[in-house]
C-alpha atoms as a PDB file:
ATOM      1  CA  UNK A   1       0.000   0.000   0.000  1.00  0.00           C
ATOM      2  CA  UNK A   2       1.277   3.328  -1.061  1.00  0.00           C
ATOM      3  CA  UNK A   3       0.545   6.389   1.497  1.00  0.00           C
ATOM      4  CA  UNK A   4       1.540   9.964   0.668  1.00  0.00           C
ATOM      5  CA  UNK A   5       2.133  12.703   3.487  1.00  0.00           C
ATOM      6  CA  UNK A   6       2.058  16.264   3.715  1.00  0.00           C
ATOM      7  CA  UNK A   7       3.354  18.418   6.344  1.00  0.00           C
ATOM      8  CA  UNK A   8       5.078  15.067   7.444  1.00  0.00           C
ATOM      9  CA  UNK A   9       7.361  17.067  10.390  1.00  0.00           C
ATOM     10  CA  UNK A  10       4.266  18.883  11.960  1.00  0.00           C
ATOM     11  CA  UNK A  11       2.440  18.343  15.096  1.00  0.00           C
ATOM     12  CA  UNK A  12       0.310  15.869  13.671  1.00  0.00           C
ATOM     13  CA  UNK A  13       2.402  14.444  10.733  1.00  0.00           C
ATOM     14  CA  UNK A  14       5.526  13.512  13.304  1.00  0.00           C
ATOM     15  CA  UNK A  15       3.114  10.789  14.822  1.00  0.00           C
ATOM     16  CA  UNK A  16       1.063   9.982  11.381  1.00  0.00           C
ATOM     17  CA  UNK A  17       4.385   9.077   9.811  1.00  0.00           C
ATOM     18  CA  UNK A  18       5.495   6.514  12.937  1.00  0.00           C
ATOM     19  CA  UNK A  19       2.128   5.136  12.999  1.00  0.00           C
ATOM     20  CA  UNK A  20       2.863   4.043   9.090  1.00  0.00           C
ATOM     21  CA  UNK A  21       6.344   3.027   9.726  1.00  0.00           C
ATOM     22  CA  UNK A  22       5.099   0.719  12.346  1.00  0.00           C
ATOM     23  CA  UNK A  23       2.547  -0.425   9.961  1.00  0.00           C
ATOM     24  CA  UNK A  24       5.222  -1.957   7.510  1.00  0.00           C
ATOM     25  CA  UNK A  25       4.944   0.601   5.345  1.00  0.00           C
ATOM     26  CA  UNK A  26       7.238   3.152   3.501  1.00  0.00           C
ATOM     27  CA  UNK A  27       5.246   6.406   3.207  1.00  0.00           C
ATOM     28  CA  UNK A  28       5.798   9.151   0.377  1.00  0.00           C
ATOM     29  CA  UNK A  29       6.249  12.064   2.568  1.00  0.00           C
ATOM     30  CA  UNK A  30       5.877  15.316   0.521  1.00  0.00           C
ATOM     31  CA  UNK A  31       7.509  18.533   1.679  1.00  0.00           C
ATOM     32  CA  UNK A  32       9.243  21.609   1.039  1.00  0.00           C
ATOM     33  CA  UNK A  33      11.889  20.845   3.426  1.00  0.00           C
ATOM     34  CA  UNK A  34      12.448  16.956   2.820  1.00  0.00           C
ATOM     35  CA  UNK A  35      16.246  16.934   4.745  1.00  0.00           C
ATOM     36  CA  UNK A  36      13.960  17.231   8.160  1.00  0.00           C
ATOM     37  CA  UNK A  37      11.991  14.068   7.454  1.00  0.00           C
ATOM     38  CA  UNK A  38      15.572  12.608   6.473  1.00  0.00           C
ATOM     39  CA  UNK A  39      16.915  13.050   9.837  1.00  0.00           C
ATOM     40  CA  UNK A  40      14.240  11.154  11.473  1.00  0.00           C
ATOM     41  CA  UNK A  41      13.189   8.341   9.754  1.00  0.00           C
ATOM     42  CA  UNK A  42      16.383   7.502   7.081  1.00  0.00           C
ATOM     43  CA  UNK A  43      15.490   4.988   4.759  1.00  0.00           C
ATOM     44  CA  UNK A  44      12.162   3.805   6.338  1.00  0.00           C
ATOM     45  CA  UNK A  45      10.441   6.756   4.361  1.00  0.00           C
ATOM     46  CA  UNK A  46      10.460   7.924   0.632  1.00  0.00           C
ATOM     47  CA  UNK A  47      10.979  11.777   0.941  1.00  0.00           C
ATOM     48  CA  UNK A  48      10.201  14.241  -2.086  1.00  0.00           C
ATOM     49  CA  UNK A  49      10.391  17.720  -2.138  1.00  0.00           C
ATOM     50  CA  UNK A  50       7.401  19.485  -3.280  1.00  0.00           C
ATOM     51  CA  UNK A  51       5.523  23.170  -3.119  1.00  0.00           C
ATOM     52  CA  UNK A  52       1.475  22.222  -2.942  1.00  0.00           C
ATOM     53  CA  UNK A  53       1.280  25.286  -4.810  1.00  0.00           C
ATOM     54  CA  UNK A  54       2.530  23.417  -8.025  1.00  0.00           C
ATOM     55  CA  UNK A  55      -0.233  21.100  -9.301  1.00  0.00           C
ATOM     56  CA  UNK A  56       2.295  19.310 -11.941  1.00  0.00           C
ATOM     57  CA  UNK A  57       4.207  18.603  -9.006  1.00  0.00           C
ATOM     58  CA  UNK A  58       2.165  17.397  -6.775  1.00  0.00           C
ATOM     59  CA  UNK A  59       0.510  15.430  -9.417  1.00  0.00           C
ATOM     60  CA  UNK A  60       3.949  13.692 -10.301  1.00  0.00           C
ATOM     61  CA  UNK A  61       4.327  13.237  -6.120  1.00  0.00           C
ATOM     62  CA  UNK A  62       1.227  11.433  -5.563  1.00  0.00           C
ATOM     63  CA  UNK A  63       1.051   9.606  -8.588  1.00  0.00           C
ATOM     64  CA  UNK A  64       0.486   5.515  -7.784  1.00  0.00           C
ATOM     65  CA  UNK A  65      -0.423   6.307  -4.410  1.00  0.00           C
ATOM     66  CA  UNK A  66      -3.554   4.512  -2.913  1.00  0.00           C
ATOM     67  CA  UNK A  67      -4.315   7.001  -0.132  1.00  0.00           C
ATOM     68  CA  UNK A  68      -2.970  10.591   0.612  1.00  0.00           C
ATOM     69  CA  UNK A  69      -2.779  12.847   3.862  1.00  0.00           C
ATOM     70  CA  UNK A  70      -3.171  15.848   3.137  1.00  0.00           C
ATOM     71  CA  UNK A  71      -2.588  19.053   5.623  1.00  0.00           C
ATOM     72  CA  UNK A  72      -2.691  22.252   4.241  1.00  0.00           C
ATOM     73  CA  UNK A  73      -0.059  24.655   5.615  1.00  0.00           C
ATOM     74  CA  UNK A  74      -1.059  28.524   6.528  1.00  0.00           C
ATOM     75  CA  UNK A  75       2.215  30.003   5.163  1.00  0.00           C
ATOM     76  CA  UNK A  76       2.843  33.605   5.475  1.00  0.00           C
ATOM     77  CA  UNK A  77       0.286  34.883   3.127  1.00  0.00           C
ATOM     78  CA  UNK A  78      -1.206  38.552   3.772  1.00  0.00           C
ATOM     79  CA  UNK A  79      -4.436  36.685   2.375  1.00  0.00           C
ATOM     80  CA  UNK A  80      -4.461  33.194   4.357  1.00  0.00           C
ATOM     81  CA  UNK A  81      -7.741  32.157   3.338  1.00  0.00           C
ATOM     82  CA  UNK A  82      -6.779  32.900  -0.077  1.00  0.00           C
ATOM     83  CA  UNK A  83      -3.324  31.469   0.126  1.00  0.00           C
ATOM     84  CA  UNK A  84      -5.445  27.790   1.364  1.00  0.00           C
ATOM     85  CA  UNK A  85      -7.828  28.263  -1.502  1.00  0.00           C
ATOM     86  CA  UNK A  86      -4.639  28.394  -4.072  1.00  0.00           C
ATOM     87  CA  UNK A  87      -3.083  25.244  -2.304  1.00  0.00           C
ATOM     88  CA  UNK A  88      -6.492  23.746  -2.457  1.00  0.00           C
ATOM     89  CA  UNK A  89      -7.200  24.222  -6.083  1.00  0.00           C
ATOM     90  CA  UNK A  90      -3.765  23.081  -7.027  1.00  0.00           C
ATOM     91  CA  UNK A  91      -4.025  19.262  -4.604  1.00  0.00           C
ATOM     92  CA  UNK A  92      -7.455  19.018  -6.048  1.00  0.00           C
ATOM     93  CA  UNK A  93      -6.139  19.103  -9.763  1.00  0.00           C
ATOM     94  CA  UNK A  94      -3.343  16.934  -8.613  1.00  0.00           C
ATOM     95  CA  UNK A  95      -5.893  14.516  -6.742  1.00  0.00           C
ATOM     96  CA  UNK A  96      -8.060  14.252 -10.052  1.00  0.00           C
ATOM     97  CA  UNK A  97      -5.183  14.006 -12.256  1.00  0.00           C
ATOM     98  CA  UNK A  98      -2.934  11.445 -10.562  1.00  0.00           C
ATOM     99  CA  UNK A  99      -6.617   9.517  -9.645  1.00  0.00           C
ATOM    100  CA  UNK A 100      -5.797   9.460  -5.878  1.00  0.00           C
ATOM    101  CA  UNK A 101      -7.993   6.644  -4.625  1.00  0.00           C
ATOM    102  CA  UNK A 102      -8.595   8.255  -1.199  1.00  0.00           C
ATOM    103  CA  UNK A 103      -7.783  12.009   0.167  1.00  0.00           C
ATOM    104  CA  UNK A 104      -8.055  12.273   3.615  1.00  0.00           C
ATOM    105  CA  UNK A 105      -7.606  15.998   4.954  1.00  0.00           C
ATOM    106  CA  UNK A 106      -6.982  17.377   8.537  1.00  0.00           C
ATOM    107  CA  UNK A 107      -9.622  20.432   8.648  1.00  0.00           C
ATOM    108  CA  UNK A 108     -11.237  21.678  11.902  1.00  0.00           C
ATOM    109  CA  UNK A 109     -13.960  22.070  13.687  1.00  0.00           C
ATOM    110  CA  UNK A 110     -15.978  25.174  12.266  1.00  0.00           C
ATOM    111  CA  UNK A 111     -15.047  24.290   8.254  1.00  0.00           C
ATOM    112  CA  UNK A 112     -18.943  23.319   7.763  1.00  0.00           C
ATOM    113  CA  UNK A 113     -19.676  26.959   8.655  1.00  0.00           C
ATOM    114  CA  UNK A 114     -18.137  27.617   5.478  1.00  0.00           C
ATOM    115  CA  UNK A 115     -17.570  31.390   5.745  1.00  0.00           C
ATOM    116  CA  UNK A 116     -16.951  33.326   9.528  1.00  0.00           C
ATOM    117  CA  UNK A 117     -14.440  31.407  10.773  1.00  0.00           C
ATOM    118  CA  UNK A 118     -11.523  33.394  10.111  1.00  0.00           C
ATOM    119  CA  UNK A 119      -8.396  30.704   9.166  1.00  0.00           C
ATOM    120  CA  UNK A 120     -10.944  27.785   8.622  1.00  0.00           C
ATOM    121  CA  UNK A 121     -12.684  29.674   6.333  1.00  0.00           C
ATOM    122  CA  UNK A 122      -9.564  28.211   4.261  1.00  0.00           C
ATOM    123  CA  UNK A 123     -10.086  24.908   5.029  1.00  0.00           C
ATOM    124  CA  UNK A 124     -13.557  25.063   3.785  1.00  0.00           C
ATOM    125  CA  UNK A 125     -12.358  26.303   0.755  1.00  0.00           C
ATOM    126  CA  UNK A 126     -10.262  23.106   0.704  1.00  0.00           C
ATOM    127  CA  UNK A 127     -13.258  21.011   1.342  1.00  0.00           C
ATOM    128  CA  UNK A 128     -15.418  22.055  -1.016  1.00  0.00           C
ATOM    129  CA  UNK A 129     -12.841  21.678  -3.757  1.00  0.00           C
ATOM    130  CA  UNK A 130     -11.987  18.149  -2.656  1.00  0.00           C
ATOM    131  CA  UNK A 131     -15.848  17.215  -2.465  1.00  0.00           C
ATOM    132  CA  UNK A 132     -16.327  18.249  -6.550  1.00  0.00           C
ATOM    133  CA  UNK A 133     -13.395  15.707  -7.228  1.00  0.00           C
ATOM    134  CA  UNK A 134     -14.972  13.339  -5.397  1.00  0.00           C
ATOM    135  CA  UNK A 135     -18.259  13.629  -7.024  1.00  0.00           C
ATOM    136  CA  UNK A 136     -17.048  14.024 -10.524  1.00  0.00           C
ATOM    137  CA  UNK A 137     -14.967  10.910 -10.060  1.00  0.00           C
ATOM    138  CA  UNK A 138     -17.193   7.678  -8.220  1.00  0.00           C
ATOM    139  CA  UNK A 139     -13.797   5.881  -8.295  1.00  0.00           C
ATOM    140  CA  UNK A 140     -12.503   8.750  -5.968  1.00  0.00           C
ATOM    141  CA  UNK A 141     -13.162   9.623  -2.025  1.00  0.00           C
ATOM    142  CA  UNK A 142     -12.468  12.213   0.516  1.00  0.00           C
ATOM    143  CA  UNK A 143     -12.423  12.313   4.557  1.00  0.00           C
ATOM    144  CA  UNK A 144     -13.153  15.576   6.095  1.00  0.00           C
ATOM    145  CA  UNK A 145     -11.153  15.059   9.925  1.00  0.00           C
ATOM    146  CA  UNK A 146     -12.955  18.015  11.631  1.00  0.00           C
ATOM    147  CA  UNK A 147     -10.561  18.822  14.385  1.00  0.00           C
ATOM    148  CA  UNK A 148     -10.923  20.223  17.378  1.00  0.00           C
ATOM    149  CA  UNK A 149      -8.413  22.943  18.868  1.00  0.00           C
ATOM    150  CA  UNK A 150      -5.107  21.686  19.198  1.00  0.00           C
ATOM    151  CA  UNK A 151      -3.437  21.500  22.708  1.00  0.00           C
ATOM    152  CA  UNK A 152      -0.092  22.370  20.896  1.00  0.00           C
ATOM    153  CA  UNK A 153      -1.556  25.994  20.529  1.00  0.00           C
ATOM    154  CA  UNK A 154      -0.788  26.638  23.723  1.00  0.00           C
ATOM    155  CA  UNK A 155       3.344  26.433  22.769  1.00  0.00           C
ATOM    156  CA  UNK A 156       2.456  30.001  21.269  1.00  0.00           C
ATOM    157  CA  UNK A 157       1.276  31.350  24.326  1.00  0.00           C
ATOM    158  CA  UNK A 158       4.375  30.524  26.849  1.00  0.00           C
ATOM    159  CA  UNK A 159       5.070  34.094  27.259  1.00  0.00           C
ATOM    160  CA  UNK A 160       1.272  34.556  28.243  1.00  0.00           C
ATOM    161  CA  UNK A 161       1.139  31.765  30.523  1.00  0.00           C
ATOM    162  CA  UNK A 162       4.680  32.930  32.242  1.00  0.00           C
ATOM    163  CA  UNK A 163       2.981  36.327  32.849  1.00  0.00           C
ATOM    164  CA  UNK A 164       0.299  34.234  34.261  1.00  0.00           C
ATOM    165  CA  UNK A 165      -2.825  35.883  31.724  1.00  0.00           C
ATOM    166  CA  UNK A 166      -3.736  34.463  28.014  1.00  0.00           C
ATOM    167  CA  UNK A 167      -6.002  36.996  26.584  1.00  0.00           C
ATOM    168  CA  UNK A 168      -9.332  35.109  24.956  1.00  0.00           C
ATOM    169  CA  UNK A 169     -11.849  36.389  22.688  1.00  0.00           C
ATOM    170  CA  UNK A 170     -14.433  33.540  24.106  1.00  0.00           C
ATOM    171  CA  UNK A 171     -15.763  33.867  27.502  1.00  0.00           C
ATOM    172  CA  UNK A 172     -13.724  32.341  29.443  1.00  0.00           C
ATOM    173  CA  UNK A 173     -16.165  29.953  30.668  1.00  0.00           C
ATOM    174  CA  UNK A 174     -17.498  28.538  27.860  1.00  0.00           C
ATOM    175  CA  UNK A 175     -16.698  24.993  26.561  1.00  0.00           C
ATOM    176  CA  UNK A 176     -15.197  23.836  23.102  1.00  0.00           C
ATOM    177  CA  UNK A 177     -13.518  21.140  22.163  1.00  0.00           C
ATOM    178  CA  UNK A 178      -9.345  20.364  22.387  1.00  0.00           C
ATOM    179  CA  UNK A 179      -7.593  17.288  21.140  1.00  0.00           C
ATOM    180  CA  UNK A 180      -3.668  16.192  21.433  1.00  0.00           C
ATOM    181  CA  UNK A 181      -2.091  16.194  17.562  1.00  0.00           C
ATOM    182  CA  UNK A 182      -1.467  12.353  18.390  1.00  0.00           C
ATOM    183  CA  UNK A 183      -4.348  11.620  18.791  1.00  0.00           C
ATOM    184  CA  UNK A 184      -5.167  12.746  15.434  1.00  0.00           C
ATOM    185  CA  UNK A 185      -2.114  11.578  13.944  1.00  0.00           C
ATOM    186  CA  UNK A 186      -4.279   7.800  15.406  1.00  0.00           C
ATOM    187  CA  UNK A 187      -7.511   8.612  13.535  1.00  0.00           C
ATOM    188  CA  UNK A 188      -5.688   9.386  10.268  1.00  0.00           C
ATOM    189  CA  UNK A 189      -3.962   6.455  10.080  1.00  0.00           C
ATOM    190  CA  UNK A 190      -6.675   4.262  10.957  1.00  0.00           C
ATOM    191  CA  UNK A 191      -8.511   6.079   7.927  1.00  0.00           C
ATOM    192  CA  UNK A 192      -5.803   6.024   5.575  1.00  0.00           C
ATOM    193  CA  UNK A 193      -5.192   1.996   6.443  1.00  0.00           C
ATOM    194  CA  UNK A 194      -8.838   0.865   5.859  1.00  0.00           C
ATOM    195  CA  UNK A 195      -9.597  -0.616   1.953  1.00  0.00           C
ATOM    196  CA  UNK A 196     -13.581   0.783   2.415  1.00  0.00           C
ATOM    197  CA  UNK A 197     -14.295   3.957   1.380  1.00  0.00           C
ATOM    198  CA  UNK A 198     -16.950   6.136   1.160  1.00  0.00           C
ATOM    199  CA  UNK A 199     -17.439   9.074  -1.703  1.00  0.00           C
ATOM    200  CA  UNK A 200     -17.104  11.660   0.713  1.00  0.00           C
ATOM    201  CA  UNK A 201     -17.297  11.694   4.932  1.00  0.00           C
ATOM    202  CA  UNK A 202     -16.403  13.934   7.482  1.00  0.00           C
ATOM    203  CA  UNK A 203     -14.966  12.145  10.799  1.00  0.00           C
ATOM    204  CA  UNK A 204     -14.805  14.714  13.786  1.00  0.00           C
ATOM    205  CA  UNK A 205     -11.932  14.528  16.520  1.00  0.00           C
ATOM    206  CA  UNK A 206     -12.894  15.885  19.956  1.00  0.00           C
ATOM    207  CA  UNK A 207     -10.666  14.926  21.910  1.00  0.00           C
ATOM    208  CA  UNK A 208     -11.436  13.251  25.363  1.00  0.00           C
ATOM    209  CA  UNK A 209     -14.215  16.325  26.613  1.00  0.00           C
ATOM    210  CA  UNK A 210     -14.410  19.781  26.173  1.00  0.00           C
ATOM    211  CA  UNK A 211     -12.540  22.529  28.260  1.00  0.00           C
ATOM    212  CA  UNK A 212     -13.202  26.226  28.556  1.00  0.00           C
ATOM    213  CA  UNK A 213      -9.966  28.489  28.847  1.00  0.00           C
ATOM    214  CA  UNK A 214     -10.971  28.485  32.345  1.00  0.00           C
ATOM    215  CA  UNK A 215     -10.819  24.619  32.530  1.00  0.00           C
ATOM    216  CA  UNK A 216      -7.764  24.440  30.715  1.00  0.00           C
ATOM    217  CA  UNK A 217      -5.560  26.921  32.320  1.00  0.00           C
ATOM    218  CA  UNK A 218      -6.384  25.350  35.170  1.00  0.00           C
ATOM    219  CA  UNK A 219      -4.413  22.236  34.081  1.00  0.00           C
ATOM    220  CA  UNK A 220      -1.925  23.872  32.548  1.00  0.00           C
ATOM    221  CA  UNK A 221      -1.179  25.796  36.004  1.00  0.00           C
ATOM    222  CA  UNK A 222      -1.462  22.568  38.063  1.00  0.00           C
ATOM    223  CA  UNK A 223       1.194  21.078  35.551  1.00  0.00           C
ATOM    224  CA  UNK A 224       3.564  23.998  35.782  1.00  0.00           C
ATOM    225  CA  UNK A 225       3.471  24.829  39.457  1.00  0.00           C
ATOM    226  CA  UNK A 226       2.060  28.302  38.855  1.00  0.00           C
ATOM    227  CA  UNK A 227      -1.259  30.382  38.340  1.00  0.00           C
ATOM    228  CA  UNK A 228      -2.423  30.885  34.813  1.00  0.00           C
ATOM    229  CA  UNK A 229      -5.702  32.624  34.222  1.00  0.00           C
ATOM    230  CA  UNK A 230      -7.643  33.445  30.884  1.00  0.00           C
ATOM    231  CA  UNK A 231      -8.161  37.095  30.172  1.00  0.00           C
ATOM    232  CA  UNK A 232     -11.303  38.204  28.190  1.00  0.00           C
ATOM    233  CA  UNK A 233     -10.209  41.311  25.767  1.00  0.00           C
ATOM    234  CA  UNK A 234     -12.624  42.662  23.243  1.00  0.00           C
ATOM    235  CA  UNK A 235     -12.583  42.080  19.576  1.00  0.00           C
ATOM    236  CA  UNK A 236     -11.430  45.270  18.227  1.00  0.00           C
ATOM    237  CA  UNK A 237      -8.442  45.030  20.975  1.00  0.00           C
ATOM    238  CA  UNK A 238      -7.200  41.976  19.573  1.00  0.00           C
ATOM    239  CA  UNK A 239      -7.540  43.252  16.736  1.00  0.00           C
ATOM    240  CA  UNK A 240      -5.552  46.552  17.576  1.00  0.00           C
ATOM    241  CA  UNK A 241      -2.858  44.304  19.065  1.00  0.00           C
ATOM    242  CA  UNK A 242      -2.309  42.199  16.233  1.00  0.00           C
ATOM    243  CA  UNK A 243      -2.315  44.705  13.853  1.00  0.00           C
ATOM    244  CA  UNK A 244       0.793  46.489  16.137  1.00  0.00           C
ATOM    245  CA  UNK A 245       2.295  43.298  15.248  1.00  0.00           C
ATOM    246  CA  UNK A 246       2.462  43.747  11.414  1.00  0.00           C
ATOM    247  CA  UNK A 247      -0.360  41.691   9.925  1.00  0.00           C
ATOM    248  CA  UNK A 248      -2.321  42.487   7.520  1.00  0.00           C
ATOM    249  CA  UNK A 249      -5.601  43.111   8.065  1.00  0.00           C
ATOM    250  CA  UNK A 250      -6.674  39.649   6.282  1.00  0.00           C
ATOM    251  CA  UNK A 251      -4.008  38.512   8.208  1.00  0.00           C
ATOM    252  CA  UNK A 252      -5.797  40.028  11.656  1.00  0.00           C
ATOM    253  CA  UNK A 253      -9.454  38.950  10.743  1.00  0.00           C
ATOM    254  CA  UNK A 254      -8.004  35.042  10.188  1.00  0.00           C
ATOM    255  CA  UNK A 255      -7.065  34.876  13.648  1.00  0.00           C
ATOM    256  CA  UNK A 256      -9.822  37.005  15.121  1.00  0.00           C
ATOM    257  CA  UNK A 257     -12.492  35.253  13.230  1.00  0.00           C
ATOM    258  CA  UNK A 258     -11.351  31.457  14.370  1.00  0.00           C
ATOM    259  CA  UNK A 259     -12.456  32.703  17.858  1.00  0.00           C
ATOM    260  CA  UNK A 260     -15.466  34.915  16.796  1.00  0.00           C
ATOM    261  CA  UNK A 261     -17.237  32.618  14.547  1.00  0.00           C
ATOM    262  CA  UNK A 262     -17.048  29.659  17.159  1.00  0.00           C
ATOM    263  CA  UNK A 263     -18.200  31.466  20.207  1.00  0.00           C
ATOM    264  CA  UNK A 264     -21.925  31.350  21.584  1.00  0.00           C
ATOM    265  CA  UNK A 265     -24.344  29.365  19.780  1.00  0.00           C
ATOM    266  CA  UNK A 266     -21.943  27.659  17.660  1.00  0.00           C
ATOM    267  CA  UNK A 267     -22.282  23.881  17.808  1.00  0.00           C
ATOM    268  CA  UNK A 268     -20.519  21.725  15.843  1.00  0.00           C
ATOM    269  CA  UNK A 269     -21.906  19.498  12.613  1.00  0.00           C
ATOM    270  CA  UNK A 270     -20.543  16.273  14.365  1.00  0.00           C
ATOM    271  CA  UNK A 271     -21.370  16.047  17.766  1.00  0.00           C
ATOM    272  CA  UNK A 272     -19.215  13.933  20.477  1.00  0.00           C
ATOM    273  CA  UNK A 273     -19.754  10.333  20.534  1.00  0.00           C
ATOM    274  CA  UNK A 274     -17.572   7.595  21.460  1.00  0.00           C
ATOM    275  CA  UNK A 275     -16.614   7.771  17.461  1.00  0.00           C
ATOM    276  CA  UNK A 276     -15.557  11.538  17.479  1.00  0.00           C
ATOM    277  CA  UNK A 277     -14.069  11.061  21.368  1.00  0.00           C
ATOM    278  CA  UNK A 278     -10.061  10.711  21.872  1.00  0.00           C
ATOM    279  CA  UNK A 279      -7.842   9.585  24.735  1.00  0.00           C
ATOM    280  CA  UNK A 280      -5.185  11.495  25.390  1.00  0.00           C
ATOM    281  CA  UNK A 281      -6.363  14.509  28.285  1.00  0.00           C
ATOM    282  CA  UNK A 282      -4.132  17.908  28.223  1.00  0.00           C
ATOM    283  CA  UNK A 283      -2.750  16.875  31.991  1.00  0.00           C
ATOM    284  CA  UNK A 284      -1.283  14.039  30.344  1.00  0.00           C
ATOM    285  CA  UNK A 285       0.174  16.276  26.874  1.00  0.00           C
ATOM    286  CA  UNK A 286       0.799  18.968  28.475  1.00  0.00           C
ATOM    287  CA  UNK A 287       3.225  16.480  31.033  1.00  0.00           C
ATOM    288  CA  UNK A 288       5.211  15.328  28.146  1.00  0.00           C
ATOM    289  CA  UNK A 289       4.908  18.526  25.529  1.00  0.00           C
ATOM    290  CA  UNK A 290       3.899  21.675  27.337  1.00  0.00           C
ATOM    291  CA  UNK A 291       6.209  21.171  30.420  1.00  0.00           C
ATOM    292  CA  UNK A 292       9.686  20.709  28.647  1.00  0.00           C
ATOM    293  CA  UNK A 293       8.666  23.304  26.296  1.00  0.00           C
ATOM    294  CA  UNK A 294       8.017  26.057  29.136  1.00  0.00           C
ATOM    295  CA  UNK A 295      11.251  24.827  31.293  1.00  0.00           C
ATOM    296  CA  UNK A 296      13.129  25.052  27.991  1.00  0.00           C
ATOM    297  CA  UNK A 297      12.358  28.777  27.537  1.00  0.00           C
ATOM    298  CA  UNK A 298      12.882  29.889  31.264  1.00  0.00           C
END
């Protein structure tokens, strides 16, 4: 079985690619920077350099493959919804092209909004261009993962959590779901290892239960030894800070809106079940990841 891999060095592909290696396989792992997959896994991996941007490419990379993981980086885009719709259009021709049996791609919780969701508003793009290959072509399928948020966000707010406040834009007290990137990295590989397939489905990952920032500050303080508290700030103070920051204003309103468009009354398409419910709690990740990570930077 041939298994393609993008992103194959990031929070979820690091585990994805291990849970194939263990599988007997030798995953195609497809990457702008293929000399960092090199120095991990040597010879037990096929490694090809490749911008997503470049449909010929991509086409050529995932050509013969039966299944192919596909994560969709941000970049540094002033337009990141635009900049996923370009990568999404280009995978899609390559999908079609090279007659990629099954796609499987990591999206998020919020995607089947499909517009006022900031960032995700991307990955709906993606989506929705993946779902016309898959209905022009019955010998073709597609996975949606709808993810939850990803504990591993919190390694961009050490300086926050050292100061002891994380500014929100939710209320501090209001649930949503947060999973561990391994535990997605276990979903996709059970998805991308299994000979049925549907035209198109959409598999949620919710992690073990949902947290507010409340909740999960609360861990994260009883794991480092200190206080940490959320701190509610307005919209249009965000805003104001990130714009001090450089971004663009498409740039501000991708990051704004993954907050604004999930808040309140938002409920997701797939709700928790034991299908859509993971294992690993953010005591236990943020143990192993958060811990050496904050120690690291003291």
């Amino acid at each position: 079985m041939e298994i393609a891999v993008t992103a194959p060095s990031g929070h979820v592909g690091r585990f994805l690619v291990g849970h194939l290696v263990r599988a007997g396989l030798r995953p195609r792992l497809l990457s702008r920077h293929p000399e960092r997959a090199r120095t991990s896994w040597d010879d037990l991996v096929d490694t090809r350099e490749v911008d997503l941007r470049d449909a010929a490419a991509v086409t050529e990379a995932i050509r013969g493959v039966d299944a192919l993981y596909l994560v969709v980086p941000p970049g540094e885009s002033d337009d990141p919804v635009a900049a996923y719709a370009t990568v999404g259009e280009a995978v899609a021709t390559a999908v079609a092209a090279a007659r990629v049996p099954h796609t499987v791609l990591q999206s998020s919780v919020g995607a089947e909004l499909r517009r006022g969701a900031g960032e995700i508003d991307g990955l709906a793009r993606v989506e929705e261009m993946l779902d016309r290959v898959a209905a022009a072509d019955l010998g073709l399928a597609v996975t949606h993962l709808r993810c939850g948020y990803f504990y591993s966000n919190l390694l961009y707010e050490l300086d926050a959590i050292r100061s002891g406040a994380v500014a929100v834009l939710r209320s501090a007290d209001e649930p949503f779901s947060w999973v561990a990137p391994a535990d997605i990295a276990t979903v996709g590989a059970s998805l991308l290892l299994r000979a049925d397939r549907s035209r198109r489905s959409v598999q949620a990952v919710h992690g073990p239960q949902d947290l507010s920032w409340d909740d999960a500050l609360a861990v994260v303080g009883g794991v480092l030894g200190r206080p940490v508290a959320a701190h509610r700030v307005e919209d249009d103070v965000m805003r104001a800070t990130l714009a001090g920051f450089g971004m663009s204003e498409a740039q501000v309103e991708a990051v704004v809106g993954m907050s604004t468009g999930l808040r309140e009354r938002f409920v997701p398409e797939q709700p928790r079940t034991p299908v859509t419910t993971t294992d690993t709690t953010l005591g236990a990740w943020a143990w192993a990841e958060l811990r050496p990570a904050f120690n690291a930077t003291e």
